[in-house]
PDB file of N, CA and C in Angstrom:
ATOM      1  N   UNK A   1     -26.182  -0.356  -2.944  1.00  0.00           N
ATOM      2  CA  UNK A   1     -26.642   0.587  -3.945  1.00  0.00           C
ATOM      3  C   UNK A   1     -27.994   0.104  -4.460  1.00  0.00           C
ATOM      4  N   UNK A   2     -29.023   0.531  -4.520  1.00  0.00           N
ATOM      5  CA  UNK A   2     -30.146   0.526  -5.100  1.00  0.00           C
ATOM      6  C   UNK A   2     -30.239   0.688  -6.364  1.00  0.00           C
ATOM      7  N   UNK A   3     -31.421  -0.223  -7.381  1.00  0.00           N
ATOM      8  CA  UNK A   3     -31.293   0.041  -8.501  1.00  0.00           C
ATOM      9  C   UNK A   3     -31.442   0.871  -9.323  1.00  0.00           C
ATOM     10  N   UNK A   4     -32.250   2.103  -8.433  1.00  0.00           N
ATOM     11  CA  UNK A   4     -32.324   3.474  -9.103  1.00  0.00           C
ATOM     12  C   UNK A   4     -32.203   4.377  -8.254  1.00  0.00           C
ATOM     13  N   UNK A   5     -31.055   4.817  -8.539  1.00  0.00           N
ATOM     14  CA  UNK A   5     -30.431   6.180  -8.408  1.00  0.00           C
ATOM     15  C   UNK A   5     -30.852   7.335  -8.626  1.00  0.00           C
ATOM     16  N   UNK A   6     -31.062   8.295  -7.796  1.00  0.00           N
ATOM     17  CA  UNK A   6     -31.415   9.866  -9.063  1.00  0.00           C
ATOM     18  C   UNK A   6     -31.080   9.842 -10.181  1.00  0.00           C
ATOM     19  N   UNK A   7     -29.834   9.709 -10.346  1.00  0.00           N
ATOM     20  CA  UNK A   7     -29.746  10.237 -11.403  1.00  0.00           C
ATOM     21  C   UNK A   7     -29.923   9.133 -12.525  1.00  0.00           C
ATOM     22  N   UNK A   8     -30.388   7.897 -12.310  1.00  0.00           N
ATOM     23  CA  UNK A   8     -31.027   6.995 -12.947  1.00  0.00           C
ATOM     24  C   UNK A   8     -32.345   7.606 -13.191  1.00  0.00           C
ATOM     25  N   UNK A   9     -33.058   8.003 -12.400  1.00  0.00           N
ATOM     26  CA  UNK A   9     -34.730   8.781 -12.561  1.00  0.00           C
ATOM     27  C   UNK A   9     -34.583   9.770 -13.345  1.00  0.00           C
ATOM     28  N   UNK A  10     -33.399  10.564 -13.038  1.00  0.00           N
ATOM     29  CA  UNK A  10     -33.407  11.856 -13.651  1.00  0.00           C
ATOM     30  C   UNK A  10     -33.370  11.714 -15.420  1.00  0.00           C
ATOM     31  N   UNK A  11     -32.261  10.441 -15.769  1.00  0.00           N
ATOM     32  CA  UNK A  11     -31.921  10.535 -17.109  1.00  0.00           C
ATOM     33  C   UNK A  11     -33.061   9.709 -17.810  1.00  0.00           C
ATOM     34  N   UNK A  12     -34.388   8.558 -17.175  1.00  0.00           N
ATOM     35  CA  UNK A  12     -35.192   8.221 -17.493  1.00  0.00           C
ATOM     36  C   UNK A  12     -36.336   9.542 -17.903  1.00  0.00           C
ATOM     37  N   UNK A  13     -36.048  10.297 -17.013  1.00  0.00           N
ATOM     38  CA  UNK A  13     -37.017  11.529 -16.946  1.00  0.00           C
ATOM     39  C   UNK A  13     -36.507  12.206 -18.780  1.00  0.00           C
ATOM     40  N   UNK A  14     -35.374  12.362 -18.436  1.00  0.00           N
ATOM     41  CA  UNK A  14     -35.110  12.847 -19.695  1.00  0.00           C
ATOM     42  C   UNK A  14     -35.606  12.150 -20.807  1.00  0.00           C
ATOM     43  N   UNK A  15     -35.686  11.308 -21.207  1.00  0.00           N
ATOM     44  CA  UNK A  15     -35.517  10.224 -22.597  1.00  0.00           C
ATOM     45  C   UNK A  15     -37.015  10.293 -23.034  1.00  0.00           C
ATOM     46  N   UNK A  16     -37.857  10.609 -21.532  1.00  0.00           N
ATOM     47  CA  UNK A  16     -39.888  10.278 -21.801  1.00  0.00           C
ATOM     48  C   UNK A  16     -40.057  11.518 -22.101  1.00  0.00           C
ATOM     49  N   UNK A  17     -38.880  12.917 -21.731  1.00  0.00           N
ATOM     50  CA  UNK A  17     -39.636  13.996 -21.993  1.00  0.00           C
ATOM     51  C   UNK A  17     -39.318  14.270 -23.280  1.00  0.00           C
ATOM     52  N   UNK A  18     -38.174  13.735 -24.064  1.00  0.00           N
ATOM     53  CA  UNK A  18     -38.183  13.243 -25.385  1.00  0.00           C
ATOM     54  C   UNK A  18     -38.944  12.537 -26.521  1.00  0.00           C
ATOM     55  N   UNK A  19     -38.936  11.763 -25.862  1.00  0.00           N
ATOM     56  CA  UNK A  19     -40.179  10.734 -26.670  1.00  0.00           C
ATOM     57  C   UNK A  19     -41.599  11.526 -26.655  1.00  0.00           C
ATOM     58  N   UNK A  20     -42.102  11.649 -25.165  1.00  0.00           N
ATOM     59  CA  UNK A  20     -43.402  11.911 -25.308  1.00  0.00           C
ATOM     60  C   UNK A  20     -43.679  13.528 -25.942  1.00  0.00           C
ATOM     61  N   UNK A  21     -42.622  14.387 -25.577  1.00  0.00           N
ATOM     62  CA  UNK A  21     -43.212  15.581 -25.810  1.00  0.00           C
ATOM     63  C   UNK A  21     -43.228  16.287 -24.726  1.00  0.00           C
ATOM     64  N   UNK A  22     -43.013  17.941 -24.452  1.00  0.00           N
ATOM     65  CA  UNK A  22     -43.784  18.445 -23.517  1.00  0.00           C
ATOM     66  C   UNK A  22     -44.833  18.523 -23.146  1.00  0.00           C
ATOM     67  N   UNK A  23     -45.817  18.402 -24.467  1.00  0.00           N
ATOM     68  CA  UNK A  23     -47.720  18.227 -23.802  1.00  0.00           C
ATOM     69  C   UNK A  23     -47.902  17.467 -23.405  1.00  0.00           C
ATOM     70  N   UNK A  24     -47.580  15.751 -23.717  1.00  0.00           N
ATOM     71  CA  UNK A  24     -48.148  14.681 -23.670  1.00  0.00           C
ATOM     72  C   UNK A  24     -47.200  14.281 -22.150  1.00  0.00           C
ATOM     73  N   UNK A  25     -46.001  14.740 -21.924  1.00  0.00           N
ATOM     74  CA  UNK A  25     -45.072  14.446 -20.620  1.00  0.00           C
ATOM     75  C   UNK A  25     -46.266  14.189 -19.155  1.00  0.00           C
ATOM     76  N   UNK A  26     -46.379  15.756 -19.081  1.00  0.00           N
ATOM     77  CA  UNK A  26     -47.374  15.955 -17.851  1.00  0.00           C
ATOM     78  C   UNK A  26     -48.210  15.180 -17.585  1.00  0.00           C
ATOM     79  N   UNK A  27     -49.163  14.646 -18.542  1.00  0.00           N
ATOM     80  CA  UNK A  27     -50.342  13.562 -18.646  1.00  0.00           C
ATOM     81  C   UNK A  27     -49.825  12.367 -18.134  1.00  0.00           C
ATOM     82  N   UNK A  28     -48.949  11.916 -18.697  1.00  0.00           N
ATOM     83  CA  UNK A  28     -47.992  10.291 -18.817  1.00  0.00           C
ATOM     84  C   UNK A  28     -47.656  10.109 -17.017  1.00  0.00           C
ATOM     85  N   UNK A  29     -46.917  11.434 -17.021  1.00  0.00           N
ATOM     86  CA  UNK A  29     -47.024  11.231 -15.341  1.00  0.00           C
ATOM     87  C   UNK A  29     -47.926  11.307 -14.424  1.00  0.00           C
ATOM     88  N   UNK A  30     -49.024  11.620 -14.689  1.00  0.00           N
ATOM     89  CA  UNK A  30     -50.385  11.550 -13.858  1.00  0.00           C
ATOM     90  C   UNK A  30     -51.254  10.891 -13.718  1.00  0.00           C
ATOM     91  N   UNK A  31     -50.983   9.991 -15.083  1.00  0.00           N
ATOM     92  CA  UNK A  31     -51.547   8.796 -15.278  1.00  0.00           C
ATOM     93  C   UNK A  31     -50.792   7.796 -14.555  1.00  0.00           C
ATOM     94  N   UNK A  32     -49.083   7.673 -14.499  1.00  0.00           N
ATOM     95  CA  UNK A  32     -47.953   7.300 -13.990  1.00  0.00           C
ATOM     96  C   UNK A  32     -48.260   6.776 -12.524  1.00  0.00           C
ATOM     97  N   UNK A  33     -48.691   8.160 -12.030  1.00  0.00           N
ATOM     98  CA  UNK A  33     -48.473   8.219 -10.929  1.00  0.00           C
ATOM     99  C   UNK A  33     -49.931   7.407  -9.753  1.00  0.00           C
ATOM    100  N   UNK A  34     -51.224   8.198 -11.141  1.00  0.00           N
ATOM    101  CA  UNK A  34     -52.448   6.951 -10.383  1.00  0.00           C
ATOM    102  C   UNK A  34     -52.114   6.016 -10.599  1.00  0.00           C
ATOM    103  N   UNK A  35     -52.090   5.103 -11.496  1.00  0.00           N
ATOM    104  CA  UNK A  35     -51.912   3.416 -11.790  1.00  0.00           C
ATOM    105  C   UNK A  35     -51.099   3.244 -10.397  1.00  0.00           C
ATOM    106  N   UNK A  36     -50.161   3.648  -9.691  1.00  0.00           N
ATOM    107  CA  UNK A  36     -48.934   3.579  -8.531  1.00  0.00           C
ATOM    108  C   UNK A  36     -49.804   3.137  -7.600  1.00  0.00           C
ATOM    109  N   UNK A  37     -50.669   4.518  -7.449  1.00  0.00           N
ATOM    110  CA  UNK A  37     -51.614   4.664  -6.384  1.00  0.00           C
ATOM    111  C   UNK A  37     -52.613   3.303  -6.241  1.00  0.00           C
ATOM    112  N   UNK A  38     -53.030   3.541  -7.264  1.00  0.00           N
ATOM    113  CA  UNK A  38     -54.385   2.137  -7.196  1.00  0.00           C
ATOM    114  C   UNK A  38     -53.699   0.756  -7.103  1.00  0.00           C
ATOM    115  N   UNK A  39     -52.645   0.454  -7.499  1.00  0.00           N
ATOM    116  CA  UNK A  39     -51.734  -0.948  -7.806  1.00  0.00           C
ATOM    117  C   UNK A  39     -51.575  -0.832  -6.044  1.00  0.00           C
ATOM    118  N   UNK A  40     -50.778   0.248  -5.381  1.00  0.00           N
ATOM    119  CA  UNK A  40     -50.635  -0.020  -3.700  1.00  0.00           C
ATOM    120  C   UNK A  40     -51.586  -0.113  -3.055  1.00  0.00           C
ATOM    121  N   UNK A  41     -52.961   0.488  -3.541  1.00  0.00           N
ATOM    122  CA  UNK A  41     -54.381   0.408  -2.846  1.00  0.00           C
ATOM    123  C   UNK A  41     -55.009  -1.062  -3.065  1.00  0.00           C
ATOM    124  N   UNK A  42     -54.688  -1.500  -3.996  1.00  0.00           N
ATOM    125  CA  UNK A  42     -54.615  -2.939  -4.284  1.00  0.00           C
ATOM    126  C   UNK A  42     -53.994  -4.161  -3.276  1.00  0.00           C
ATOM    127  N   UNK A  43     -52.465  -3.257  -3.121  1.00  0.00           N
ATOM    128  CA  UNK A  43     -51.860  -3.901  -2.640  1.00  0.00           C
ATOM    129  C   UNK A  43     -52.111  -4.013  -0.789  1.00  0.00           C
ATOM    130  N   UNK A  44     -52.879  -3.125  -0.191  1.00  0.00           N
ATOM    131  CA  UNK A  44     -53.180  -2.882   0.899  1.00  0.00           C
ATOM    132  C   UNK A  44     -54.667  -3.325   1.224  1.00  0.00           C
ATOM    133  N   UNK A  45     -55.340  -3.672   0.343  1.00  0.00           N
ATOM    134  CA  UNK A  45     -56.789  -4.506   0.308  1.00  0.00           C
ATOM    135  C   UNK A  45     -57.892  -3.135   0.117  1.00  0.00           C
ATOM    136  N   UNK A  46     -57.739  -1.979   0.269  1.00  0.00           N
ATOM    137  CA  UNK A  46     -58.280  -0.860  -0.049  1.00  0.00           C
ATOM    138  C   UNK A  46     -59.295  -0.832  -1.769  1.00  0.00           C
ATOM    139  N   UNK A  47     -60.263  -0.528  -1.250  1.00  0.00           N
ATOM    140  CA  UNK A  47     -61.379  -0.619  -2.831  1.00  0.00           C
ATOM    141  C   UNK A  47     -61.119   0.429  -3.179  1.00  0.00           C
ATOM    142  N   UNK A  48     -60.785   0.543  -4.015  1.00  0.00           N
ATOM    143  CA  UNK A  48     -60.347   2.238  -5.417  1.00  0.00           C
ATOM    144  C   UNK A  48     -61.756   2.411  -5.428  1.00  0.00           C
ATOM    145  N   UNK A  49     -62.712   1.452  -5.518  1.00  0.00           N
ATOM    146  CA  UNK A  49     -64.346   2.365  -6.221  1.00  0.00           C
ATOM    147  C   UNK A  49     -64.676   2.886  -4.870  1.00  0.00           C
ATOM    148  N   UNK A  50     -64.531   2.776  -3.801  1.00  0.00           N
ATOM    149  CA  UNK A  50     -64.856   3.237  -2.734  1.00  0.00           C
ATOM    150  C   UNK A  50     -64.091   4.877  -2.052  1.00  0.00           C
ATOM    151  N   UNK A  51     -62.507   4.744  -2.680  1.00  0.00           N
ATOM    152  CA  UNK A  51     -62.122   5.469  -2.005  1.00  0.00           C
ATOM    153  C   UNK A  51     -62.365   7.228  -1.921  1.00  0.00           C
ATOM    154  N   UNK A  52     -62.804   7.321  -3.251  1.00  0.00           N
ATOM    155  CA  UNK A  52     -63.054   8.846  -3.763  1.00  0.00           C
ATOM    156  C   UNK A  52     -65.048   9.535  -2.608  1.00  0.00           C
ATOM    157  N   UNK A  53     -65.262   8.544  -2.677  1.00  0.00           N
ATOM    158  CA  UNK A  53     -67.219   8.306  -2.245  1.00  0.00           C
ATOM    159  C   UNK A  53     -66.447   8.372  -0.761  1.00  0.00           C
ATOM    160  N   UNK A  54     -67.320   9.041   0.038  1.00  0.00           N
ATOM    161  CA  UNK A  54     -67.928   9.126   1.414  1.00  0.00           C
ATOM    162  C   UNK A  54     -68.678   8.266   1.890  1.00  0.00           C
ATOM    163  N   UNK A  55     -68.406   7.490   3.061  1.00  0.00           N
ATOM    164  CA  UNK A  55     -69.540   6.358   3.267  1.00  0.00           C
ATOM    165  C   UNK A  55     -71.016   7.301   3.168  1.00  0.00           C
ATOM    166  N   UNK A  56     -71.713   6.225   2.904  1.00  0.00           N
ATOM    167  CA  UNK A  56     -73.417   6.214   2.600  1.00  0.00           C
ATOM    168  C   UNK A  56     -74.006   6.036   4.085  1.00  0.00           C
ATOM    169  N   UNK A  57     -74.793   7.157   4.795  1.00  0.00           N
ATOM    170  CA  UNK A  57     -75.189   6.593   6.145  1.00  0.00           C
ATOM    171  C   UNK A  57     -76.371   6.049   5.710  1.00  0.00           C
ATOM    172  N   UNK A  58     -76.401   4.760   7.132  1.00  0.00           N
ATOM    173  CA  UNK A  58     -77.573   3.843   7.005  1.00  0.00           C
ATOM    174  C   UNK A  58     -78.687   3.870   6.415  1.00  0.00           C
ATOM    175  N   UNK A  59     -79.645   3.437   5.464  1.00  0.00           N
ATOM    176  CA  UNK A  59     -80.634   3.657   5.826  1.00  0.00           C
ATOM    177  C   UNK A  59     -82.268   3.244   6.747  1.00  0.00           C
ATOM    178  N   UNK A  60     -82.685   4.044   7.445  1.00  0.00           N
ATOM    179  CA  UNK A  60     -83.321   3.632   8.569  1.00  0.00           C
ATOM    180  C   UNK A  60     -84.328   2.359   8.219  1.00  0.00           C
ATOM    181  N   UNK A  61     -84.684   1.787   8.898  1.00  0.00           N
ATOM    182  CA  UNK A  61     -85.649   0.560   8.675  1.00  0.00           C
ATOM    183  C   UNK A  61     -86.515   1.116   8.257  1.00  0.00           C
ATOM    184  N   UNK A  62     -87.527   0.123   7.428  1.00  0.00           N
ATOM    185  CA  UNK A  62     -89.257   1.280   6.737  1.00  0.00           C
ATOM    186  C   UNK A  62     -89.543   0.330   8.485  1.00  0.00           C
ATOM    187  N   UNK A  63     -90.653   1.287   8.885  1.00  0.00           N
ATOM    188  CA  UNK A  63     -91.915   0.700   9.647  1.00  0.00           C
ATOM    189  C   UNK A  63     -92.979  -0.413   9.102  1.00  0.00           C
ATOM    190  N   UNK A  64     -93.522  -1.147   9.923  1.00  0.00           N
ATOM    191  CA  UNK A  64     -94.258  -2.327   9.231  1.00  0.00           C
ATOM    192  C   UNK A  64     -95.308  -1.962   9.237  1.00  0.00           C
ATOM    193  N   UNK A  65     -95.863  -2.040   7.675  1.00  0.00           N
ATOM    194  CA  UNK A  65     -97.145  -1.437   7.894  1.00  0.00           C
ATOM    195  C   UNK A  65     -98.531  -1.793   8.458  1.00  0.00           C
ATOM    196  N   UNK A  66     -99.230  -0.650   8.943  1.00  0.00           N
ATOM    197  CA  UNK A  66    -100.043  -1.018  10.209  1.00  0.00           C
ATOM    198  C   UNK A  66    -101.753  -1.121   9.149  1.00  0.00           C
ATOM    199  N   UNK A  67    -102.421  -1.882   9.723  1.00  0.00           N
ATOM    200  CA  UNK A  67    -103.849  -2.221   8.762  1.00  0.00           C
ATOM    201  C   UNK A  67    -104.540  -0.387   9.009  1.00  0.00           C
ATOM    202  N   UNK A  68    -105.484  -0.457   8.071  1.00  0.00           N
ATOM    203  CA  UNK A  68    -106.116   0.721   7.852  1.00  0.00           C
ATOM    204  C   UNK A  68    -107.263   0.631   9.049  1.00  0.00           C
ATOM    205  N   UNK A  69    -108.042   1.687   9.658  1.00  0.00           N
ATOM    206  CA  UNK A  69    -108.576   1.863  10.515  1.00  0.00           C
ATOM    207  C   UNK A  69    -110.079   0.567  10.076  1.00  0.00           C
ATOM    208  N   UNK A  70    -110.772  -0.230  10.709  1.00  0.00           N
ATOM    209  CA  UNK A  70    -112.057  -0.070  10.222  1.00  0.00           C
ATOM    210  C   UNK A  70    -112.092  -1.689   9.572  1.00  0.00           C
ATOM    211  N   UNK A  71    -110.758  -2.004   8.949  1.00  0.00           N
ATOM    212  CA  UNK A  71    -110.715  -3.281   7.994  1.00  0.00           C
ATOM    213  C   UNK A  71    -109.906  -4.288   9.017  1.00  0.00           C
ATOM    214  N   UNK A  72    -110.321  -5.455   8.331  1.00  0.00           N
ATOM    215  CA  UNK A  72    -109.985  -7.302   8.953  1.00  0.00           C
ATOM    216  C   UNK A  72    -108.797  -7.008   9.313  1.00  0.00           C
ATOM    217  N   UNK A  73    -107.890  -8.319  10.202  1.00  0.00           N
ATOM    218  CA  UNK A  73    -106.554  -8.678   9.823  1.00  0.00           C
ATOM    219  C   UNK A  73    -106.539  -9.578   8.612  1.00  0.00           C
ATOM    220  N   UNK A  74    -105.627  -9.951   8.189  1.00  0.00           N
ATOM    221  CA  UNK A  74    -105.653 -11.371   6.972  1.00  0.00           C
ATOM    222  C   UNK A  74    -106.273 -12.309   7.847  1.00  0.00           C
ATOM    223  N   UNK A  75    -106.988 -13.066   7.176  1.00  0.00           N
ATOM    224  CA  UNK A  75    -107.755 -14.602   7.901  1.00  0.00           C
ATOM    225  C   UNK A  75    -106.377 -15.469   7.835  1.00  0.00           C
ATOM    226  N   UNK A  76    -106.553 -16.247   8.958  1.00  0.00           N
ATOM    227  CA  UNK A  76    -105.523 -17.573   8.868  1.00  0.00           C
ATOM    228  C   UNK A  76    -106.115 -18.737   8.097  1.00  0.00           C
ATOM    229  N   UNK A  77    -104.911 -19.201   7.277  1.00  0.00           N
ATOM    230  CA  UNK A  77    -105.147 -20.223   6.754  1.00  0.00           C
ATOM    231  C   UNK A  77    -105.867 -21.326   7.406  1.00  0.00           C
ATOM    232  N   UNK A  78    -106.468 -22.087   6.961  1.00  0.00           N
ATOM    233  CA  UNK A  78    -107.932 -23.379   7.619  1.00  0.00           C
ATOM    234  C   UNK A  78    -106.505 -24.456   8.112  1.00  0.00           C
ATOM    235  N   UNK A  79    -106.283 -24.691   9.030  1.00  0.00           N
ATOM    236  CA  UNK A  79    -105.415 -26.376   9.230  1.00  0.00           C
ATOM    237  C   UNK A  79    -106.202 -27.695   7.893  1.00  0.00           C
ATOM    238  N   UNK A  80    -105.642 -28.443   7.759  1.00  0.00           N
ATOM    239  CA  UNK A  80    -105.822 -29.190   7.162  1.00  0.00           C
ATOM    240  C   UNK A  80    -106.657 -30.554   8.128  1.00  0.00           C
ATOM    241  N   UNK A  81    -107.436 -31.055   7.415  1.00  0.00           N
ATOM    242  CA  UNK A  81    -108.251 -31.947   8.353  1.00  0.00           C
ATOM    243  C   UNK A  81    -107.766 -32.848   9.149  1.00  0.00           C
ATOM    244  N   UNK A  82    -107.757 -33.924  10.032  1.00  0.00           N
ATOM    245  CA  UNK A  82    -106.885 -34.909  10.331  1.00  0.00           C
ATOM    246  C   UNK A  82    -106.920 -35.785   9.627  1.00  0.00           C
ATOM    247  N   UNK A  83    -105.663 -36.762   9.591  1.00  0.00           N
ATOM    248  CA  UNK A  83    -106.173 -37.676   8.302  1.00  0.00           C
ATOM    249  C   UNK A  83    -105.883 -37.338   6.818  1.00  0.00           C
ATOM    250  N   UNK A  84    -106.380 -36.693   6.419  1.00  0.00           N
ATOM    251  CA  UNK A  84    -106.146 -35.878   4.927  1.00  0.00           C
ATOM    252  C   UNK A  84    -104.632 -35.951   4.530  1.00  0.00           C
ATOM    253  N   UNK A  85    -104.242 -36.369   3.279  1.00  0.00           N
ATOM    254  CA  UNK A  85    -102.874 -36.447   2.699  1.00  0.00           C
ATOM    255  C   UNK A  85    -102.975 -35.364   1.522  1.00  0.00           C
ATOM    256  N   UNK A  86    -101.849 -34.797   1.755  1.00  0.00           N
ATOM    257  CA  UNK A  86    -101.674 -33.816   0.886  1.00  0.00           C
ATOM    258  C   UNK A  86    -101.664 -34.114  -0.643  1.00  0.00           C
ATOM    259  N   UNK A  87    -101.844 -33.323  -1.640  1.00  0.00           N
ATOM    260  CA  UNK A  87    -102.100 -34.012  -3.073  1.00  0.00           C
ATOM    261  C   UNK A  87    -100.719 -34.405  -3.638  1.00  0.00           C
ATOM    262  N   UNK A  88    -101.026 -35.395  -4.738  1.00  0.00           N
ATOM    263  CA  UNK A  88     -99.747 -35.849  -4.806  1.00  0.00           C
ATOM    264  C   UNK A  88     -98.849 -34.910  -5.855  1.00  0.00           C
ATOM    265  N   UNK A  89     -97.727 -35.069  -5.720  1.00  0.00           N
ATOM    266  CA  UNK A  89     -96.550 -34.120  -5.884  1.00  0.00           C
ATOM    267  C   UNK A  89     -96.256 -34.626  -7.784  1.00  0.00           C
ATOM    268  N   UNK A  90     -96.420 -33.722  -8.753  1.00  0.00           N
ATOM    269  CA  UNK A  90     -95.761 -34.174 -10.050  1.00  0.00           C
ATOM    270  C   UNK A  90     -94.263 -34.846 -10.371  1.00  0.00           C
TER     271      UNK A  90
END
């Protein structure tokens, strides 16, 4: 025997539609019934913030931008002389 029975649900059903009310009943269970949902989506490794959203398609790489017609590339940095020690470090 399992610990809830219909008619275990049924007479729980009764007692909340007591307590809460007929307006406030409907709500209680819908709220009831997400918390269920998200606690098993939980329980299955599933992201709740994800599930309502449509994946996002990629977005494409930018292109690298190309120099303007007419102008330099960047100059390369000078090598350092031979010999020469770099300055000293604070």
């Amino acid at each position: 025997m399992s610990i809830l029975s219909p008619i275990h649900i049924v007479f729980l059903a009764a007692i909340a539609l007591l307590v809460l009310g007929p307006k406030r009943f409907p709500e209680f269970t819908k709220m009831l019934g997400n918390s269920v949902r998200e606690f098993r989506d939980v329980l299955n490794g599933v992201n709740p913030m994800n599930v309502d959203q449509p994946a996002a398609p990629a977005a494409p790489a930018a292109p690298e931008p190309q120099p303007l017609a007419g102008t330099a590339p960047p100059a390369e940095p000078e090598p350092a002389p031979v010999g020469a020690s770099a300055p000293p470090a604070d």
